[in-house]
Each structure stands twice: as structure tokens, then as C-alpha cells.
Protein backbone atom coordinates (compact mmCIF):
# COMPACT_ATOMS: atom_id res chain seq x y z
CA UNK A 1 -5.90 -25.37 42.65
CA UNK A 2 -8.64 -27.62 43.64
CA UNK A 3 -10.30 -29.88 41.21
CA UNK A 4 -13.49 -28.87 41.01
CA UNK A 5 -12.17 -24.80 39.78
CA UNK A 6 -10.16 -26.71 37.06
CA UNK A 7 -12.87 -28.76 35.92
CA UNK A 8 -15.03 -25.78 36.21
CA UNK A 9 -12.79 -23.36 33.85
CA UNK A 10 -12.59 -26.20 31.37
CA UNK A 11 -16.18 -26.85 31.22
CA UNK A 12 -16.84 -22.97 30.78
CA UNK A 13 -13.79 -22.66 28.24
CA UNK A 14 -15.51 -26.16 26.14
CA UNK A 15 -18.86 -24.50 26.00
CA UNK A 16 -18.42 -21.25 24.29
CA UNK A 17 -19.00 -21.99 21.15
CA UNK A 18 -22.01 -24.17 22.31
CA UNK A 19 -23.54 -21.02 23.86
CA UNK A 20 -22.96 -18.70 20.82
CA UNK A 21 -24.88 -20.98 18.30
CA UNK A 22 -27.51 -21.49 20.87
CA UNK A 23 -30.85 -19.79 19.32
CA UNK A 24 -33.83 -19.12 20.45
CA UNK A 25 -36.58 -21.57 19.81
CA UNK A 26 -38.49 -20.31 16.85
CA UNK A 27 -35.26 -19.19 15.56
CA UNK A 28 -33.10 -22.68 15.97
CA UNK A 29 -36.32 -24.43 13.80
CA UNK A 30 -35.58 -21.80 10.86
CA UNK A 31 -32.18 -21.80 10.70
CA UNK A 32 -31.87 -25.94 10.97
CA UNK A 33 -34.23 -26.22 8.31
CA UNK A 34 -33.39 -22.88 5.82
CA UNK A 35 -29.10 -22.83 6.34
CA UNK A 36 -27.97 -26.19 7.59
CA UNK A 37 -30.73 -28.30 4.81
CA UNK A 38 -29.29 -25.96 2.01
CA UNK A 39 -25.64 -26.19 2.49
CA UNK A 40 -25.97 -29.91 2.75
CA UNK A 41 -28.11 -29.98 -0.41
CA UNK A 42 -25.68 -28.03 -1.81
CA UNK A 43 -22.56 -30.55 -0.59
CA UNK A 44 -23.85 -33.44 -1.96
CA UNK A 45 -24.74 -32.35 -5.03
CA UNK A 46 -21.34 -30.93 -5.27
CA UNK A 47 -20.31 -34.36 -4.54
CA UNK A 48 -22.33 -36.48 -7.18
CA UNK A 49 -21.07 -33.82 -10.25
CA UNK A 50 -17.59 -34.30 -8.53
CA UNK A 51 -18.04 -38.39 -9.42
CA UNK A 52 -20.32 -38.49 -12.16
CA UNK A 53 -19.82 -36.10 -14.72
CA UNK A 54 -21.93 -35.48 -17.62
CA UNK A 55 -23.65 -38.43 -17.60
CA UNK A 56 -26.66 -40.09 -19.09
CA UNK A 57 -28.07 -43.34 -18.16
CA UNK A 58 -30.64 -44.96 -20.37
CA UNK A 59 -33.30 -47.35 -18.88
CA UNK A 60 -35.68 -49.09 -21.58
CA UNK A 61 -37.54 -52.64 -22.36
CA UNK A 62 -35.50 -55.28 -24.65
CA UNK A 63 -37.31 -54.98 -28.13
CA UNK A 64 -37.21 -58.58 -28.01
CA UNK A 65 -38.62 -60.35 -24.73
CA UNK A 66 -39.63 -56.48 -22.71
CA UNK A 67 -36.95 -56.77 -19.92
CA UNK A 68 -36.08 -53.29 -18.38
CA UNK A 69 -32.69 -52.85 -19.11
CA UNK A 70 -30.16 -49.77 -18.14
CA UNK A 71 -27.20 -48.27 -19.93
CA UNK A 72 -24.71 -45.68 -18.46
CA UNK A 73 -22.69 -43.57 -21.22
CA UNK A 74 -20.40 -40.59 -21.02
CA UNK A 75 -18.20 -39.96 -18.32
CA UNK A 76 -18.49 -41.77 -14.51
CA UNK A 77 -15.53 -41.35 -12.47
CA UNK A 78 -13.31 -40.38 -15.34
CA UNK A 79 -14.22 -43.52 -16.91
CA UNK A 80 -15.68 -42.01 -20.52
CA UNK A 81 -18.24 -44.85 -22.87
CA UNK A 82 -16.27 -42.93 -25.53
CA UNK A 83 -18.81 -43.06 -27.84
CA UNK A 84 -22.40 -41.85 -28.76
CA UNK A 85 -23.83 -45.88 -28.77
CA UNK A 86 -23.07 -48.37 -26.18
CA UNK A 87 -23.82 -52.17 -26.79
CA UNK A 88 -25.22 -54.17 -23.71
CA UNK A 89 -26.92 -57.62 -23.89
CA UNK A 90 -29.98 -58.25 -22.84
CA UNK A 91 -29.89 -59.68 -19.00
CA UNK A 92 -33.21 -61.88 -19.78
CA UNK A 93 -32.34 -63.31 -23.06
CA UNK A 94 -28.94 -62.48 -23.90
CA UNK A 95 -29.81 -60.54 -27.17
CA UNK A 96 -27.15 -57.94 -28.23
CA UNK A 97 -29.10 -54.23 -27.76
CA UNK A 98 -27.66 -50.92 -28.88
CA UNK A 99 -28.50 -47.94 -26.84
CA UNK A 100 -27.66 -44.80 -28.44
CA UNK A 101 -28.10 -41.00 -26.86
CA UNK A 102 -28.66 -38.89 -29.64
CA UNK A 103 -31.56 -40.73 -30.58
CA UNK A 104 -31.86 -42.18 -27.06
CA UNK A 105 -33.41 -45.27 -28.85
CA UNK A 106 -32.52 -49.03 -28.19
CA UNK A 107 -32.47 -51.26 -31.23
CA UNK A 108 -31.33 -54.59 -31.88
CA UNK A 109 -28.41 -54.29 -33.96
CA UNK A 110 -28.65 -55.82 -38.19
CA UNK A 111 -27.61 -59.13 -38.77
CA UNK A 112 -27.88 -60.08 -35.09
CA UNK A 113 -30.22 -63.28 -34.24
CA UNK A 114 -33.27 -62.39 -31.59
């Protein structure tokens, strides 16, 4: 067998597939951006409830000097908060702040200097 008939049943054998998912041009543009943007919509938000499960992430100023500060509770790669309150200090000032879902409100806790 000469070289070139092998190298041309290989190419033909490598390119089927190519040449039944070839589309015609208007079609191609529809089903790139209906069927192939979907599905990976669909995988990746598969993946983020996969890692981060029923979470809630609180962002708010410090009551005390206005810093943004952000607070992650419930469950994040099967590491739980365990609890409805989560206590994070300020990263401006250092002041103790309680973040709590049900209320979704950040206070300073009592007795705590600010």
C-alpha cells in the first residue's frame, strides 16, 4: 500500500464526525448560540450549586467607621457557619460586627468597645 492511500483513508476515517456536525451557515450561528450557550450555562451552574450550597453572603458598611465588609454563612463546600449569626471583625478598625440572616442586619454586639 502506498503512503499517500493510507494517509488518505485515515484522513477520511478522522473527519466523519467533522463532516456530520458541519451546518450550514445560518444554521451553525443558531445552534452555537441557542444549544452549545445553554448547555454550558446550564454546566456551570450545575457546578457552582455542586460547591456552594445554600448559601448567603452578606456585604454591608461597619456601623462604626462605614467599611464595606462581607460575611459568608451556611454551607460552602460542606463547610456549614452552623449558625443563624456569624461574628467577623471589622477589616478597617478591628471592631467585633455580628451579621445575622434572618434579620440580615449587622450590629455591633453589647458590651463590646467601638
Amino acid at each position: 500500500m502506498s503512503p499517500s492511500k493510507v494517509q488518505k483513508s485515515v484522513s477520511s476515517k478522522n473527519f466523519v464526525i467533522t463532516y456530520l456536525l458541519e451546518l450550514p451557515e445560518p444554521f451553525s450561528v443558531i445552534f452555537t448560540w441557542f444549544a452549545a450557550v445553554l448547555l454550558l450555562v446550564w454546566l456551570a451552574r450545575s457546578l457552582t450549586s455542586a460547591i456552594i450550597k445554600d448559601s448567603l453572603i452578606l456585604e454591608g458598611p461597619c456601623p462604626n467607621c462605614g467599611t464595606e465588609n462581607t460575611s459568608f454563612l451556611r454551607t460552602i463546600l460542606s463547610i456549614s457557619s452552623g449558625d443563624s449569626t456569624n461574628k467577623v471583625k471589622c477589616e478597617n478598625c478591628g471592631t467585633a460586627l455580628v451579621y445575622d440572616s434572618t434579620t440580615r442586619l449587622i450590629t455591633i454586639p453589647e458590651g463590646s468597645s467601638s
